[in-house]
Each structure stands twice: as structure tokens, then as C-alpha cells.
Protein backbone atom coordinates (compact mmCIF):
# COMPACT_ATOMS: atom_id res chain seq x y z
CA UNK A 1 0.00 0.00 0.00
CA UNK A 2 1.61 3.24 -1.45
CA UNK A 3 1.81 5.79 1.81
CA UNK A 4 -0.17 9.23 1.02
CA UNK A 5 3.00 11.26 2.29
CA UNK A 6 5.23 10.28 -0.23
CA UNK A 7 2.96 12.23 -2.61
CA UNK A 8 3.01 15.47 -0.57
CA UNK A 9 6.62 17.29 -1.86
CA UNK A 10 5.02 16.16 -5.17
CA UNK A 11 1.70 18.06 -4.95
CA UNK A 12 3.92 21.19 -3.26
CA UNK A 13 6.20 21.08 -6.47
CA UNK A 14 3.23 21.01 -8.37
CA UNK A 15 1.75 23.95 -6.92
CA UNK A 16 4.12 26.23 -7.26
CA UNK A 17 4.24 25.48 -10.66
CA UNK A 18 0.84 26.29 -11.01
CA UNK A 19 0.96 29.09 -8.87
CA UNK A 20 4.16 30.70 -10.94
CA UNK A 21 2.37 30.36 -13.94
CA UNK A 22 -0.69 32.12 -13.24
CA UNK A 23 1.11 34.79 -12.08
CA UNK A 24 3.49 34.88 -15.58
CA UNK A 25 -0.32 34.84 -17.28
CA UNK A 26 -1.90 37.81 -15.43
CA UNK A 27 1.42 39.99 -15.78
CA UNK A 28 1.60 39.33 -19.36
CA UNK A 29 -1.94 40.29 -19.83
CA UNK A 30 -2.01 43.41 -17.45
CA UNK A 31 1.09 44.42 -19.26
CA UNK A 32 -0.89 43.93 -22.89
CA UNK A 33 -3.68 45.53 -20.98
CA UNK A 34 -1.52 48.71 -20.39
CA UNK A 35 0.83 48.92 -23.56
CA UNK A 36 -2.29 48.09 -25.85
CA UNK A 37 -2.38 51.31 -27.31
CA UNK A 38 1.43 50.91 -28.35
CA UNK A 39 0.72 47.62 -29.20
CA UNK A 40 -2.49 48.34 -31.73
CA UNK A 41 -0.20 51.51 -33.04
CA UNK A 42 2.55 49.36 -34.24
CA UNK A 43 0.04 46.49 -35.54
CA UNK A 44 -1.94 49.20 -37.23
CA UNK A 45 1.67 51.13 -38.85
CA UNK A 46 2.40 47.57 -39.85
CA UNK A 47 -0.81 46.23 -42.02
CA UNK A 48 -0.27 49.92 -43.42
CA UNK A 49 2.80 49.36 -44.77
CA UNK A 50 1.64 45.87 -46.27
CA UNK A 51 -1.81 47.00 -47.31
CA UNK A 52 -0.21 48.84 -50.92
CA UNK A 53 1.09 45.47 -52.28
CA UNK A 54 -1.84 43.32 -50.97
CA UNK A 55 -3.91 45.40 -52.82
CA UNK A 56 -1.44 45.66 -56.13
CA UNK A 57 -1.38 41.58 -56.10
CA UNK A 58 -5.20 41.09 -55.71
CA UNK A 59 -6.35 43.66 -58.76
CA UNK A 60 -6.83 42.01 -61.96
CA UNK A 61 -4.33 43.16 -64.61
CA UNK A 62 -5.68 45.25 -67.05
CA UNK A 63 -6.06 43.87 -70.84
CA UNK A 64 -4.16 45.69 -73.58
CA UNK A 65 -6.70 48.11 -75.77
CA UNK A 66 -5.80 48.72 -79.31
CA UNK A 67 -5.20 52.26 -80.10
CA UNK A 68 -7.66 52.52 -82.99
CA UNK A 69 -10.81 50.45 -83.28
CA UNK A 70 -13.13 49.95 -86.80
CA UNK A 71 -16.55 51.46 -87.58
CA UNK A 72 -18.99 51.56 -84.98
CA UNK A 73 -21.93 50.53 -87.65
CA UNK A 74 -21.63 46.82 -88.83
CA UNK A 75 -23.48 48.11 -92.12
CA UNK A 76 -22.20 50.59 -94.57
């Protein structure tokens, strides 16, 4: 029969695992929460300088037109 205090420095390791890592997760979203201006700004500068060629490689490319064309009227 396995003894339940052999488990105990296991659960306390386990904890503070658990316990650091919250704490890493609500300091890395209270510091997006703060910087999220500076974040969106530099997001936002970014898809700006992107958005020129997304645009150029979506847009069909335009056919050639002859410079002169025939009669309008199929009848003369």
C-alpha cells in the first residue's frame, strides 16, 4: 500500500508550478492591458505598410486596348 506522504513534496512542487504560472499569465496580460495602445499603433503602422502590395497583387491586370478600333456601324 503506497503511503499518502510520499505524494506530498510532489503536490507542493506542483503547486508552485501552477501558482508561478498564473502569475506569468496575469502579468503578461495586465502588461498587454496597459501597452495596448502601443501595441495596436505598431500592428496598425504595420498592415499599413503591407496593405499597398496586398492590394497591387489582388487587382486584376488590365487587358491591352488597341489604339484605334473599326466602324462603330456593322453596315455601310
Amino acid at each position: 500500500m503506497q503511503d499518502g506522504r510520499q505524494n506530498k513534496p510532489m503536490i507542493k512542487i506542483l503547486t508552485y508550478i501552477n501558482f508561478a504560472a498564473f502569475i506569468l499569465g496575469v502579468a503578461g496580460l495586465g502588461g498587454a492591458f496597459i501597452y495596448r495602445s502601443k501595441i495596436f499603433d505598431v500592428v496598425l503602422d504595420n498592415v499599413k505598410k503591407e496593405l499597398p502590395a496586398l492590394v497591387g497583387e489582388a487587382m486584376p491586370k488590365i487587358p491591352s486596348v488597341p489604339s484605334s478600333t473599326g466602324s462603330v456601324l456593322p453596315f455601310k
